[in-house]
C-alpha atoms as a PDB file:
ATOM      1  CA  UNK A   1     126.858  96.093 128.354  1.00  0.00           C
ATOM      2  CA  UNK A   2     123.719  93.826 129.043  1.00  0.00           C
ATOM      3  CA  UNK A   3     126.388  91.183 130.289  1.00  0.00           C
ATOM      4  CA  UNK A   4     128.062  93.160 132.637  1.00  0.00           C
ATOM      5  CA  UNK A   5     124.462  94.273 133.999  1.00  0.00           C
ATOM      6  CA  UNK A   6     123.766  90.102 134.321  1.00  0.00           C
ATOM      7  CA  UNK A   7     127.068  89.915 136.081  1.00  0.00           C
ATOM      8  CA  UNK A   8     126.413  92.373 138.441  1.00  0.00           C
ATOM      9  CA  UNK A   9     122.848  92.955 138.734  1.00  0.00           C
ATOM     10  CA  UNK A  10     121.459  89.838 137.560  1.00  0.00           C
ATOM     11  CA  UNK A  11     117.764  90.285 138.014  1.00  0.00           C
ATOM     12  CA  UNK A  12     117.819  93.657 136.507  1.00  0.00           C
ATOM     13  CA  UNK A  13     120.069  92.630 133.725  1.00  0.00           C
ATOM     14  CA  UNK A  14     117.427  90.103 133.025  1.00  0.00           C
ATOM     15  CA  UNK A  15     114.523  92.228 133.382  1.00  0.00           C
ATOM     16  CA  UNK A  16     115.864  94.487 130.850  1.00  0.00           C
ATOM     17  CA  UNK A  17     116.836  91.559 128.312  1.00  0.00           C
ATOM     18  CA  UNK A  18     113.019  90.838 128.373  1.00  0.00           C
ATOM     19  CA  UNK A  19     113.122  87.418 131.111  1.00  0.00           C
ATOM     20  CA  UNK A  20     111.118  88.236 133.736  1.00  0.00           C
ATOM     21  CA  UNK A  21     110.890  84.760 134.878  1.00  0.00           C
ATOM     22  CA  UNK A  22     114.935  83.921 135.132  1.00  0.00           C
ATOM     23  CA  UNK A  23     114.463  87.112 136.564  1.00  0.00           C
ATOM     24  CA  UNK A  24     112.372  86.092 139.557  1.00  0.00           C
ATOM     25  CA  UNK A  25     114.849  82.964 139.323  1.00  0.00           C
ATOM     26  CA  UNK A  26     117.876  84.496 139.685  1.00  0.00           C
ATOM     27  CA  UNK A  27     116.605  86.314 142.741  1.00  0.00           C
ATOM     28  CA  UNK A  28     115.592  82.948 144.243  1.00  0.00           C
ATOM     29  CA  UNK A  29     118.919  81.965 143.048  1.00  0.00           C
ATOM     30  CA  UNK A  30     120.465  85.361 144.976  1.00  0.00           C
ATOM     31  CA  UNK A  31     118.504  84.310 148.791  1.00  0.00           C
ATOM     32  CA  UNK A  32     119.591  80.803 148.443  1.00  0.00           C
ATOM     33  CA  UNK A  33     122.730  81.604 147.470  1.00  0.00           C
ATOM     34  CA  UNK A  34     123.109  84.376 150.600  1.00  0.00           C
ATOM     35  CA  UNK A  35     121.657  81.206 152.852  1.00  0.00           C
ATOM     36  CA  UNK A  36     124.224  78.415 151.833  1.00  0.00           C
ATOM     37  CA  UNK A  37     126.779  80.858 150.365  1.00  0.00           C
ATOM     38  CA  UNK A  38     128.792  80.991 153.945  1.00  0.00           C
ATOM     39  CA  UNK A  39     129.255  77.312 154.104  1.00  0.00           C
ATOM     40  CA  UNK A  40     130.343  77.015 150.537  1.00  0.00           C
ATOM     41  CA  UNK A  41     131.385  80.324 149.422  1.00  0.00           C
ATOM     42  CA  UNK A  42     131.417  79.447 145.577  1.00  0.00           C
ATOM     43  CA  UNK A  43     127.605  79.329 145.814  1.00  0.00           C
ATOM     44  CA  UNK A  44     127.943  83.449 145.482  1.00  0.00           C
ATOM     45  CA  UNK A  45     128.836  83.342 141.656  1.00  0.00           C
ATOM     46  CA  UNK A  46     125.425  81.183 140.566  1.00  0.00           C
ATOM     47  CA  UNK A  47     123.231  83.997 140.782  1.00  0.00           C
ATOM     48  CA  UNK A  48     125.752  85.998 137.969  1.00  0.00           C
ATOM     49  CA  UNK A  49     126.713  83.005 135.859  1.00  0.00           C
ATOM     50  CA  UNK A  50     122.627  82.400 135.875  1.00  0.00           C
ATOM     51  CA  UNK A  51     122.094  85.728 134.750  1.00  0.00           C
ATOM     52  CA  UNK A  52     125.250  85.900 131.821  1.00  0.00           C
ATOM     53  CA  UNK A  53     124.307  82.156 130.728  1.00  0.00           C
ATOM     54  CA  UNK A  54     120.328  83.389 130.348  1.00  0.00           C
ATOM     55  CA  UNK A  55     121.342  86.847 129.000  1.00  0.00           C
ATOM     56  CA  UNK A  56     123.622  84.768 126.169  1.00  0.00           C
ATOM     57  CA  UNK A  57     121.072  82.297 125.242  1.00  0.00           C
ATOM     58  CA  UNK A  58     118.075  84.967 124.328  1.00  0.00           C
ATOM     59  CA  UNK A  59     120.836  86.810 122.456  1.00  0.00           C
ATOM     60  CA  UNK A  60     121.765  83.722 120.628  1.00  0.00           C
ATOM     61  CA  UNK A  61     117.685  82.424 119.981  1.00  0.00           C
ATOM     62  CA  UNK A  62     116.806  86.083 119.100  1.00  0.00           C
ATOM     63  CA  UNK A  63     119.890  85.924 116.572  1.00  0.00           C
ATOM     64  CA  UNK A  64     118.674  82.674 115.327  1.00  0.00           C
ATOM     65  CA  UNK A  65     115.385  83.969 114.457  1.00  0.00           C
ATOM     66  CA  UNK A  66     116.554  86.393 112.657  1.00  0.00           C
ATOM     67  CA  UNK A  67     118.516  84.532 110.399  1.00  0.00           C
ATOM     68  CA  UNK A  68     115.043  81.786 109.960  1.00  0.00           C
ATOM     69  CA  UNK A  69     113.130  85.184 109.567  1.00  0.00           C
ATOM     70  CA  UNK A  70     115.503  85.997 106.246  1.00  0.00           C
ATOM     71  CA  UNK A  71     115.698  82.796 105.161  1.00  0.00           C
ATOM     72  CA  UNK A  72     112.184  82.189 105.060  1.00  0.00           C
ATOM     73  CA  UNK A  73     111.564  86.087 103.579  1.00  0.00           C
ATOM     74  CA  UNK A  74     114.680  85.939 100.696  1.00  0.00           C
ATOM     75  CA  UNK A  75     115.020  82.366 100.322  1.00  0.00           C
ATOM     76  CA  UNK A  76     118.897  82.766 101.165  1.00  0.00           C
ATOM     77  CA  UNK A  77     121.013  82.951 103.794  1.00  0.00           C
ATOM     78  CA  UNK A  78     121.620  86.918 104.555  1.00  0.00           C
ATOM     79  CA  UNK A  79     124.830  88.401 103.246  1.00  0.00           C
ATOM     80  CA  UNK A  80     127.987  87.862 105.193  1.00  0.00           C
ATOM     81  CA  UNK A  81     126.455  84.668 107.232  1.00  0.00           C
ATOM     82  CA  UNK A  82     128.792  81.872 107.619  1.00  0.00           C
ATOM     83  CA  UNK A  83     127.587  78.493 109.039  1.00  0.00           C
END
């Protein structure tokens, strides 16, 4: 769901995944985008690949840590983890 929000609505979709700062970013992103966008109209989809690329690399860190987090608690790998 937080994808489709990044697609979409990337600042808020970034806002809510905890980035304020790709947020203000992506709204840079958005104005230069709108400025340059109608002489090269494939400038429009930077803003929402911005905001699904930055939405799917927290998810992937924050998934990352976890895994460290168990490791470093059990001394294993959790169950069902595959490298």
């Amino acid at each position: 769901m937080i994808y489709i929000l990044a697609a979409l609505l990337p600042p808020l979709g970034l806002l809510l995944n905890g980035q304020p700062f790709s947020a203000i970013g992506s709204v840079v992103l958005i104005v230069l985008c709108l400025i340059f966008g109608w002489i090269f109209p494939v400038l429009f989809l930077v803003p929402s690949i911005h905001g699904v690329v930055a939405v799917h690399m927290k998810r992937e860190k924050r998934r990352h840590q976890e895994i460290v987090d168990a490791i470093e608690k059990h001394g294993a790998p959790p169950p069902g983890w595959r490298p």
